[in-house]
Protein backbone atom coordinates (compact mmCIF):
# COMPACT_ATOMS: atom_id res chain seq x y z
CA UNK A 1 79.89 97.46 112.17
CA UNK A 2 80.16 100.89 109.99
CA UNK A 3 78.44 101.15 106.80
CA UNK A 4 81.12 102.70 104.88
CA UNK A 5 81.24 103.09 101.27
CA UNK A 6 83.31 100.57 99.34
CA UNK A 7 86.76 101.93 97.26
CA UNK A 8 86.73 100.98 93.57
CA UNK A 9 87.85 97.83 93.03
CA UNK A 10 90.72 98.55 90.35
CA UNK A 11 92.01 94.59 89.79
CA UNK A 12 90.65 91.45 91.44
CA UNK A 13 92.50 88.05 91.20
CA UNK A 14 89.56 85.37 92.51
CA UNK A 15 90.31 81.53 93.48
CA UNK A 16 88.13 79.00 95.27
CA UNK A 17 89.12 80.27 98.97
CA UNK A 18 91.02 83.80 98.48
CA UNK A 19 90.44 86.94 96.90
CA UNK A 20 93.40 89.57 96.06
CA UNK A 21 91.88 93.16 95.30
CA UNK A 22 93.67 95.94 93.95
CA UNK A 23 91.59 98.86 95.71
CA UNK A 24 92.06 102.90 95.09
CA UNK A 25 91.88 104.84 98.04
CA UNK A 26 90.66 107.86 96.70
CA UNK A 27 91.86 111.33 98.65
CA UNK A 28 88.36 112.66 98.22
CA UNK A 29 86.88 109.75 100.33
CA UNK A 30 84.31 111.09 103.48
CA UNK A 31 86.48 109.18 106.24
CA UNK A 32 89.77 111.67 105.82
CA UNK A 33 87.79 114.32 107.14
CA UNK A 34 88.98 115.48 110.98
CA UNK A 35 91.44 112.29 110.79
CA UNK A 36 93.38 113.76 111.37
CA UNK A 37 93.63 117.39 110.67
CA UNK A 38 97.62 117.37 110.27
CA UNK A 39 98.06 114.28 108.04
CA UNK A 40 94.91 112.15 106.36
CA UNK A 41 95.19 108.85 107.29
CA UNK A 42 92.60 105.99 106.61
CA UNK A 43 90.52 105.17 110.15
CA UNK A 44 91.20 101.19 111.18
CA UNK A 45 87.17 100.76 111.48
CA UNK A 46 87.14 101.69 107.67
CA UNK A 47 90.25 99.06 106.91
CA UNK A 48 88.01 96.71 108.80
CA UNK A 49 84.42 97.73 107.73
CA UNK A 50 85.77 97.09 104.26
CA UNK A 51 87.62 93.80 105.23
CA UNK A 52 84.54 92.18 106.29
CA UNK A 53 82.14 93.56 103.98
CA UNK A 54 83.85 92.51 100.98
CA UNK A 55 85.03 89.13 102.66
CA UNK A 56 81.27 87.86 103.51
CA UNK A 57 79.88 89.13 99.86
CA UNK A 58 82.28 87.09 98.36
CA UNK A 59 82.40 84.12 100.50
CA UNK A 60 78.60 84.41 101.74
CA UNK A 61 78.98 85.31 105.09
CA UNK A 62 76.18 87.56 107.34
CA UNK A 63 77.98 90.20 108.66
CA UNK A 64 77.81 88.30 111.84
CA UNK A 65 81.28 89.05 113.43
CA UNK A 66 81.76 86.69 116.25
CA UNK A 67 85.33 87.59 117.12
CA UNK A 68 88.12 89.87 115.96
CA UNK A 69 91.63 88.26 115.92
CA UNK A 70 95.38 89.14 115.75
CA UNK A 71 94.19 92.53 114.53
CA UNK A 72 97.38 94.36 113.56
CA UNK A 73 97.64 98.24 112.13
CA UNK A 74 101.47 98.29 110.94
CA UNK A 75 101.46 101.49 108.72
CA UNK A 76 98.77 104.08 107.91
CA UNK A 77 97.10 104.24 104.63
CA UNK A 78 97.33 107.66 103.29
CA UNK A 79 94.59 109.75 100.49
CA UNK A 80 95.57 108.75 96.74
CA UNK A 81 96.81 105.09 97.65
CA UNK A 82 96.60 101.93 96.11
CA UNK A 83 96.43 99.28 98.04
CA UNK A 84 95.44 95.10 97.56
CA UNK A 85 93.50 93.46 100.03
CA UNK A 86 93.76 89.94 100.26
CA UNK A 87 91.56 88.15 101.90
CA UNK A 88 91.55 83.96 102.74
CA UNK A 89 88.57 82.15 103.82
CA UNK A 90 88.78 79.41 106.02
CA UNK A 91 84.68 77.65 105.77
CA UNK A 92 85.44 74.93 108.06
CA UNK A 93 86.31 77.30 110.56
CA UNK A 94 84.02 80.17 109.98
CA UNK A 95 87.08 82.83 109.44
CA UNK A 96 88.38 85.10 107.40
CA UNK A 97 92.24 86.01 107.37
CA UNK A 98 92.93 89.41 105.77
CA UNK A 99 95.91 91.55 105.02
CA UNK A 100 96.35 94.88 103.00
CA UNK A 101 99.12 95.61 101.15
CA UNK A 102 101.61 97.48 98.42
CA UNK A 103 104.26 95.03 97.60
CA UNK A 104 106.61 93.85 100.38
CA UNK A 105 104.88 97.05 102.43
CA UNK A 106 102.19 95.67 105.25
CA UNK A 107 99.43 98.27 106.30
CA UNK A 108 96.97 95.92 108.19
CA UNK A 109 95.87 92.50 108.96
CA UNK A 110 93.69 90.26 110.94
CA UNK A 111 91.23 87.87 111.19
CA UNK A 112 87.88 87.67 111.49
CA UNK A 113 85.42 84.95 113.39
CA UNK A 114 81.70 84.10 112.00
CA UNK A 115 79.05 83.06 114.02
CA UNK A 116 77.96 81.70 110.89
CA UNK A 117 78.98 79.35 108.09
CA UNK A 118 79.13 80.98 104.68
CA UNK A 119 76.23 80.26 102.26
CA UNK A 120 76.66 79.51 98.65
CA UNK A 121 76.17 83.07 97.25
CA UNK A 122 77.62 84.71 93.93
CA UNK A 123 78.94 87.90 94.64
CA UNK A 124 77.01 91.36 93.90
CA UNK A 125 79.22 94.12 92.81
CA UNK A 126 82.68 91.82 91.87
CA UNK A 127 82.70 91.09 88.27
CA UNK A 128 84.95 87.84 87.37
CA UNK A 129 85.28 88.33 84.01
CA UNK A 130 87.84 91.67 84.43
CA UNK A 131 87.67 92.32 87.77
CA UNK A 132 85.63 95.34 87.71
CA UNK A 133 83.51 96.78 90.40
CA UNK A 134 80.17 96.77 89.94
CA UNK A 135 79.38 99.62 92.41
């Protein structure tokens, strides 16, 4: 997995097994460079870097991916975006179902398989209180 830098986090909405994160896709961001040269787009190994990364802080997870499933890229994700990620976690099953989004507009989804169970971990950088990144 890429070590890609997380986007700031501009609204988070946190229950017991999902998270909902208004993210800004900055157009100054490192990955737009060379993809491509006609029209910017957001790489799918970012989407996904950032997908998991954020899933197992929150949830506890080691960045153990077991298994990618029903991994879908429906529209591209262009510089100056915002988009939400929402992400489910399923513990008994070691997954994590995630989808980004602008309204009724779909840009990705998928899920991802653990070979781990999630521990019982407070998250790092996601502040509850307003939702603020801590990055």
């Amino acid at each position: 997995m890429i070590k890609s830098n997380l986007p700031p986090i501009l609204h988070s909405d946190i229950g017991i097994d999902n998270i909902e994160l208004r993210l800004l896709v900055a157009a100054d961001l490192e990955y737009f460079n060379g993809h491509f040269p006609e029209q910017a787009v957001l790489p799918g190994v970012t989407q996904l870097d950032w997908a998991v990364r954020l899933g197992c802080e929150y949830f506890g997870y080691a960045e153990a991916v077991a298994n990618l499933e029903v991994l879908k890229f429906q529209q591209l994700i262009l510089p100056g975006q915002e988009v939400t990620l929402s992400i489910h976690n399923n513990a008994a099953k070691g997954k994590l179902t995630f989808a980004y989004r602008d309204g009724d507009k779909r840009y990705a989804s998928g899920r991802i398989a653990f070979d781990n169970q999630p521990l019982d971990i407070e998250p790092s950088h996601i502040n509850k209180s307003n939702g603020a990144s801590q990055c």
